[in-house]
N, C-alpha and C. Protein backbone atom coordinates (compact mmCIF):
# COMPACT_ATOMS: atom_id res chain seq x y z
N UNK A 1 0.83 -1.19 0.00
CA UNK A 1 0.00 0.00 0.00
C UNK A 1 0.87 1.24 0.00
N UNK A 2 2.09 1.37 0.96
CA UNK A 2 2.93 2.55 0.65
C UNK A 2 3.68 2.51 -0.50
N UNK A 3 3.90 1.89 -1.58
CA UNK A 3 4.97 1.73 -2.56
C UNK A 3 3.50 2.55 -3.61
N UNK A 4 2.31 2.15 -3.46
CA UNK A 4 0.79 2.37 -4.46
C UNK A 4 1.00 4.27 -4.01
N UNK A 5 0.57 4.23 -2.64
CA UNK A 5 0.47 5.73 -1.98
C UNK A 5 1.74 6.83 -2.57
N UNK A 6 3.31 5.94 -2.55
CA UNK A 6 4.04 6.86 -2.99
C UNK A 6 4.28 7.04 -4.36
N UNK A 7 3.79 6.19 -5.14
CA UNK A 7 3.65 6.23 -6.58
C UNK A 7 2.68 7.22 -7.34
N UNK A 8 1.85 7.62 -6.48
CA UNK A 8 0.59 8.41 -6.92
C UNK A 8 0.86 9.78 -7.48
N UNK A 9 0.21 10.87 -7.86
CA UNK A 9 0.13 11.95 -7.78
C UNK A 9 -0.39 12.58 -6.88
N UNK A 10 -0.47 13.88 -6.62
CA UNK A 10 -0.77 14.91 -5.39
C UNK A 10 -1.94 14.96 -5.41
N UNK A 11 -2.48 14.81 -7.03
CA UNK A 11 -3.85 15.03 -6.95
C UNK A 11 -5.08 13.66 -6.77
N UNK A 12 -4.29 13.01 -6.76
CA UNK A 12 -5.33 11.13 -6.03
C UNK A 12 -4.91 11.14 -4.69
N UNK A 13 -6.35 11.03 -4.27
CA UNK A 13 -6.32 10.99 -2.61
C UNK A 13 -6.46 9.16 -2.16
N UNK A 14 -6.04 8.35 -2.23
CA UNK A 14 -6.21 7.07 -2.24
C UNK A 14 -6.19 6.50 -0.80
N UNK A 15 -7.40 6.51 -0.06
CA UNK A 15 -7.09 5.97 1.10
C UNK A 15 -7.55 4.46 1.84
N UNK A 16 -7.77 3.83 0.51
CA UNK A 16 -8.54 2.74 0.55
C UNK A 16 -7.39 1.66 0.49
N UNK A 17 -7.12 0.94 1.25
CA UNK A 17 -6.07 -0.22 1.62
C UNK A 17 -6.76 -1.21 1.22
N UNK A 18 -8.50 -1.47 1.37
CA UNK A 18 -9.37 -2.70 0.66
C UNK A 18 -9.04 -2.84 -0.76
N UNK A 19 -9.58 -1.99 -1.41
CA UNK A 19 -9.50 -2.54 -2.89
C UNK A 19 -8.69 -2.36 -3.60
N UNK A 20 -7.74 -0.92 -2.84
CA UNK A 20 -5.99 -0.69 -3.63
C UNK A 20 -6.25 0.06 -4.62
N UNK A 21 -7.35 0.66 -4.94
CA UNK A 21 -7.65 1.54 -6.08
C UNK A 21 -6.90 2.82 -5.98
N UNK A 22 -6.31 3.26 -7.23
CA UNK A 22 -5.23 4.44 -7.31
C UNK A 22 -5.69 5.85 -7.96
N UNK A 23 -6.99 5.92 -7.93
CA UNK A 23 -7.34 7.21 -8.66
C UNK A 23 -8.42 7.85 -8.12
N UNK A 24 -7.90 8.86 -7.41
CA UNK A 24 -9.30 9.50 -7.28
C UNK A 24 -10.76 9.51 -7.80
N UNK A 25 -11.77 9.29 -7.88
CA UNK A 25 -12.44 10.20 -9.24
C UNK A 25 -12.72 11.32 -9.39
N UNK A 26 -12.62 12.14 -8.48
CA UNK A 26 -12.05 14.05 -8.67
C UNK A 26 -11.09 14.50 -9.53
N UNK A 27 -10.28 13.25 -9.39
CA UNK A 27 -9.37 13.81 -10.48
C UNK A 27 -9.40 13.46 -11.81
N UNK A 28 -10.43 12.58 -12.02
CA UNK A 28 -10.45 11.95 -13.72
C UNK A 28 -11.72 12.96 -14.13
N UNK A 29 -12.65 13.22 -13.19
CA UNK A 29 -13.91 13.63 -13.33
C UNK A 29 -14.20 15.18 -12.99
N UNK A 30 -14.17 16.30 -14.03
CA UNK A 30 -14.02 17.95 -13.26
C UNK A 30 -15.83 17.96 -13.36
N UNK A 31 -16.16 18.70 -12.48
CA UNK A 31 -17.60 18.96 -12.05
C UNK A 31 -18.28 20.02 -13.11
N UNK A 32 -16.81 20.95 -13.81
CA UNK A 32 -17.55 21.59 -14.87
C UNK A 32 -17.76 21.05 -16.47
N UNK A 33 -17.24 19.98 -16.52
CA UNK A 33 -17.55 19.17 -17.86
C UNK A 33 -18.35 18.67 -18.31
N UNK A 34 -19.44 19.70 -18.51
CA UNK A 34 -21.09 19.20 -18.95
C UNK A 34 -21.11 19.42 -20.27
N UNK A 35 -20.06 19.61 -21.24
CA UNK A 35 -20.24 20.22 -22.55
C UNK A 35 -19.55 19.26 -23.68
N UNK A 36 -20.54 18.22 -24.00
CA UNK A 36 -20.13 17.59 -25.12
C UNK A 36 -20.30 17.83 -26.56
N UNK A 37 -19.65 17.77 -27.23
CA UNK A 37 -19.54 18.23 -28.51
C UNK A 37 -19.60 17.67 -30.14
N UNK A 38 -19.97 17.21 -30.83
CA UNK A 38 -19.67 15.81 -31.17
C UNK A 38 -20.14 16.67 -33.42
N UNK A 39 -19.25 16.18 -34.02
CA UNK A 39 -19.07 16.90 -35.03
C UNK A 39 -20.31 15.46 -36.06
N UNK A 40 -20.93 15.62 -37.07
CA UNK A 40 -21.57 14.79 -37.68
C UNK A 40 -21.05 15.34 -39.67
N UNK A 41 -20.94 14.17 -40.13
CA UNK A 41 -20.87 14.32 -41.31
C UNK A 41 -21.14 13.56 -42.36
N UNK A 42 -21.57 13.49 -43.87
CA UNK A 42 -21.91 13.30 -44.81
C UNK A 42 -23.34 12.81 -44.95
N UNK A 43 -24.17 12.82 -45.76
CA UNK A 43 -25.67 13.55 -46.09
C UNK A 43 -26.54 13.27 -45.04
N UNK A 44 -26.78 11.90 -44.42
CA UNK A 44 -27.21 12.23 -43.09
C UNK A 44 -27.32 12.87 -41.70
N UNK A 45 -25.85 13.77 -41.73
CA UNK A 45 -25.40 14.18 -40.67
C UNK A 45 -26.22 14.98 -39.74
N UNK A 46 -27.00 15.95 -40.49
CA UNK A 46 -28.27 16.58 -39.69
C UNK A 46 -29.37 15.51 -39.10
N UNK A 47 -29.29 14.99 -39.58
CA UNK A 47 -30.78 13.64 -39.46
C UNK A 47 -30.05 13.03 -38.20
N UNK A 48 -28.67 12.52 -37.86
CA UNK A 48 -27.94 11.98 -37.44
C UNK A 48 -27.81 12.64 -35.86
N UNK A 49 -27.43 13.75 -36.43
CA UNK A 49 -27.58 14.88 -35.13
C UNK A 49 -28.99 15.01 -34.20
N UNK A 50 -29.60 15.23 -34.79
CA UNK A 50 -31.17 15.47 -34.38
C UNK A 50 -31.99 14.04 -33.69
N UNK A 51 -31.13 13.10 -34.41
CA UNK A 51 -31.59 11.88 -33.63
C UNK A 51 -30.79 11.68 -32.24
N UNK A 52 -29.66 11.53 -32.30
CA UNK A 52 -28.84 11.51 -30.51
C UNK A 52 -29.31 13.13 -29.79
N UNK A 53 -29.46 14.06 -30.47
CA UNK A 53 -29.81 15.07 -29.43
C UNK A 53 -31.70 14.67 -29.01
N UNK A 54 -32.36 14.16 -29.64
CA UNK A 54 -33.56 13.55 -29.13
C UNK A 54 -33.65 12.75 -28.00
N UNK A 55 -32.23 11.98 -27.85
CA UNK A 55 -32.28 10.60 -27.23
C UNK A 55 -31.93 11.39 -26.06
N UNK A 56 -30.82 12.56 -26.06
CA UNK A 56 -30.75 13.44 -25.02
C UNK A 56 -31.67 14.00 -24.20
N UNK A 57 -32.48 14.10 -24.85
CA UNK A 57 -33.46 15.22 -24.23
C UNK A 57 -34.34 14.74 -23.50
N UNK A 58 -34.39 12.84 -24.35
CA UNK A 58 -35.56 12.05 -23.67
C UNK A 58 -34.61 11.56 -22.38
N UNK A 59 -33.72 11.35 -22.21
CA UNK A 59 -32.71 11.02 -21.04
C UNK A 59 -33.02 11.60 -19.89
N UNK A 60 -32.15 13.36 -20.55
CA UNK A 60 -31.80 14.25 -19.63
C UNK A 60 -33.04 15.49 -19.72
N UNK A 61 -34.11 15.70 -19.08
CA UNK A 61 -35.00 16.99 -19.49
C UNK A 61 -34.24 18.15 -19.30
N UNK A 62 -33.50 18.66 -18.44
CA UNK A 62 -32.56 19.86 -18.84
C UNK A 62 -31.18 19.43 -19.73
N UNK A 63 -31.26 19.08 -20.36
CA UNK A 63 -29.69 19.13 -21.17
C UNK A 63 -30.56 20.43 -22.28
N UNK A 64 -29.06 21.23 -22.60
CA UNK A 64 -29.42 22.46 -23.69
C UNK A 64 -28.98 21.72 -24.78
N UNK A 65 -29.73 21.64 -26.06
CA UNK A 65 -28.92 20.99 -27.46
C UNK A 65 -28.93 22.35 -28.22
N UNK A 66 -27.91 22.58 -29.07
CA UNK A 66 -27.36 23.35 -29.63
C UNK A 66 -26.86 22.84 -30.83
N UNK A 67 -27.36 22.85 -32.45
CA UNK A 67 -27.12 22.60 -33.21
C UNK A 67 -26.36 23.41 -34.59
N UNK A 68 -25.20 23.29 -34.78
CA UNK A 68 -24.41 24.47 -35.74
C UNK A 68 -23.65 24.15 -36.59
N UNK A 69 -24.83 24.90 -38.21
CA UNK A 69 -24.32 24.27 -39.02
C UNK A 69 -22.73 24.57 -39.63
N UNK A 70 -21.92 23.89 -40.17
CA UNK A 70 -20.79 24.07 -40.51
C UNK A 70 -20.31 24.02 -42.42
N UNK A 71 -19.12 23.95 -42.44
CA UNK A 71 -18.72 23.75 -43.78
C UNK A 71 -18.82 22.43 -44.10
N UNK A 72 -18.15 21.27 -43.29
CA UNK A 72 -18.26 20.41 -43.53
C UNK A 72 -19.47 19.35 -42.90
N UNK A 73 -20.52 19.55 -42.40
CA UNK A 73 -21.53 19.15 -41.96
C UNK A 73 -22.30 19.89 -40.86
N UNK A 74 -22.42 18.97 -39.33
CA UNK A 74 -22.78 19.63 -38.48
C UNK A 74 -22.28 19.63 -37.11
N UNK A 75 -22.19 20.29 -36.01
CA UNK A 75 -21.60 19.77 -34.75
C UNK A 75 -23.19 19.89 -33.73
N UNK A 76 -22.82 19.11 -33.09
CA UNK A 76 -23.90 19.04 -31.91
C UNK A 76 -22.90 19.30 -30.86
N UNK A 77 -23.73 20.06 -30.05
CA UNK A 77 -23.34 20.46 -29.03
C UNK A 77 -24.88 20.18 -27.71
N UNK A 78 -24.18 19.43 -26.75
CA UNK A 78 -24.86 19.15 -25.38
C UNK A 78 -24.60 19.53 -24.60
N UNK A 79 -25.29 20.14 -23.91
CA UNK A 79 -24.41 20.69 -22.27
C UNK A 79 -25.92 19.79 -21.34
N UNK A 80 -24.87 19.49 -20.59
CA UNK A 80 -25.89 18.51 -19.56
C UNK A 80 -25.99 19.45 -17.91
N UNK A 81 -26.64 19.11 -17.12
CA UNK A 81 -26.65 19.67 -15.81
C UNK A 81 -25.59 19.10 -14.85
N UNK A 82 -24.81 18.40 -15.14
CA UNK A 82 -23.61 17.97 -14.50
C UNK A 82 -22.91 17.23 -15.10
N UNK A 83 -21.82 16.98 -14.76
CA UNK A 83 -20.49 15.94 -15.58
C UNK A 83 -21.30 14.64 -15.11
N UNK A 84 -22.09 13.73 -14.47
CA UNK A 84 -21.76 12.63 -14.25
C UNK A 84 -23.04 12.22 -15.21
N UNK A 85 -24.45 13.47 -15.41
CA UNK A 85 -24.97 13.24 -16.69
C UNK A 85 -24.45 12.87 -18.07
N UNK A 86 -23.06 13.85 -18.31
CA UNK A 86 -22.21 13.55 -19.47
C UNK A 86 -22.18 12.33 -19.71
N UNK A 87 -21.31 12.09 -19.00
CA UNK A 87 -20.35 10.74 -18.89
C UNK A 87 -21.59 9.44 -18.72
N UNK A 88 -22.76 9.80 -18.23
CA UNK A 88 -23.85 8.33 -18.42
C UNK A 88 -24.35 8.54 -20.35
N UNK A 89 -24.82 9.72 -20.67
CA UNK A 89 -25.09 9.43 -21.87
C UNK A 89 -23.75 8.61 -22.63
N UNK A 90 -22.56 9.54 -22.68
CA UNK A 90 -21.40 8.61 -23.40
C UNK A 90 -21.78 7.57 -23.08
N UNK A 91 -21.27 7.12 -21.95
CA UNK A 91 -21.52 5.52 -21.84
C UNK A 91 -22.69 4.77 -22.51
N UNK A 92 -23.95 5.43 -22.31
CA UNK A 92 -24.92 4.70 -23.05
C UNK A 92 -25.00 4.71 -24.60
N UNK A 93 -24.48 5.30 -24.58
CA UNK A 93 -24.24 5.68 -26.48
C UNK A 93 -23.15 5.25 -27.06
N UNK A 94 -22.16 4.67 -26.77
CA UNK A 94 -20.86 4.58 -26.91
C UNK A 94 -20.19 5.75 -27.54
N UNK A 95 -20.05 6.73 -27.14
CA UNK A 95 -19.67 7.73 -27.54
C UNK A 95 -18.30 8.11 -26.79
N UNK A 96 -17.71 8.87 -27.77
CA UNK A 96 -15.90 9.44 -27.19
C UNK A 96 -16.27 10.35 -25.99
C-alpha cells in the first residue's frame, strides 16, 4: 500500500487499503464538464444529429442541445446539468 500511496500523484487521494484503487475520481472527473460536442458528417449528418440530441433530451429533461451548421456538416453540441450526466449518456451511447 505505501509503494501504491508513494507512486501516486498529489492530486489522487487514495485511502482505501481494501481494494488498492489508485485514482481519485475528482481527479479523472471535473464537475464543470457538462459540454459535449460531437461533429456529424456526410448527407445524413443533420438527421444523425437530431436523432442523438432527441435521445438526449428524452434522457436528460434539462440538457441544452445546440445545433451548428458548418462547412463540412454539423456539430452538436450538449451541455448537460452535471459531468456525471455527461459521462452516463457517453456511456450509453458509446460515444468518445
Amino acid at each position: 500500500m505505501k509503494s501504491i500511496k508513494e507512486a501516486q500523484s498529489d492530486l489522487v487521494n487514495d485511502t482505501c487499503a481494501e481494494c488498492g484503487s489508485f485514482v481519485d475520481i475528482g481527479a479523472v472527473v471535473e464537475e464543470t464538464d457538462v459540454l459535449l460536442q460531437l461533429p456529424f458528417a456526410g448527407e445524413n449528418a443533420k438527421a444523425d444529429a437530431e436523432a442523438l440530441a432527441a435521445k438526449a433530451k428524452a434522457r436528460f429533461a434539462d440538457v441544452l442541445v445546440r445545433l451548428i451548421a458548418q462547412d463540412n456538416g454539423w456539430l452538436l453540441q450538449l451541455e448537460f446539468g452535471c459531468s456525471a450526466e455527461k459521462m452516463i449518456f457517453q456511456l450509453q451511447n458509446s460515444l468518445p
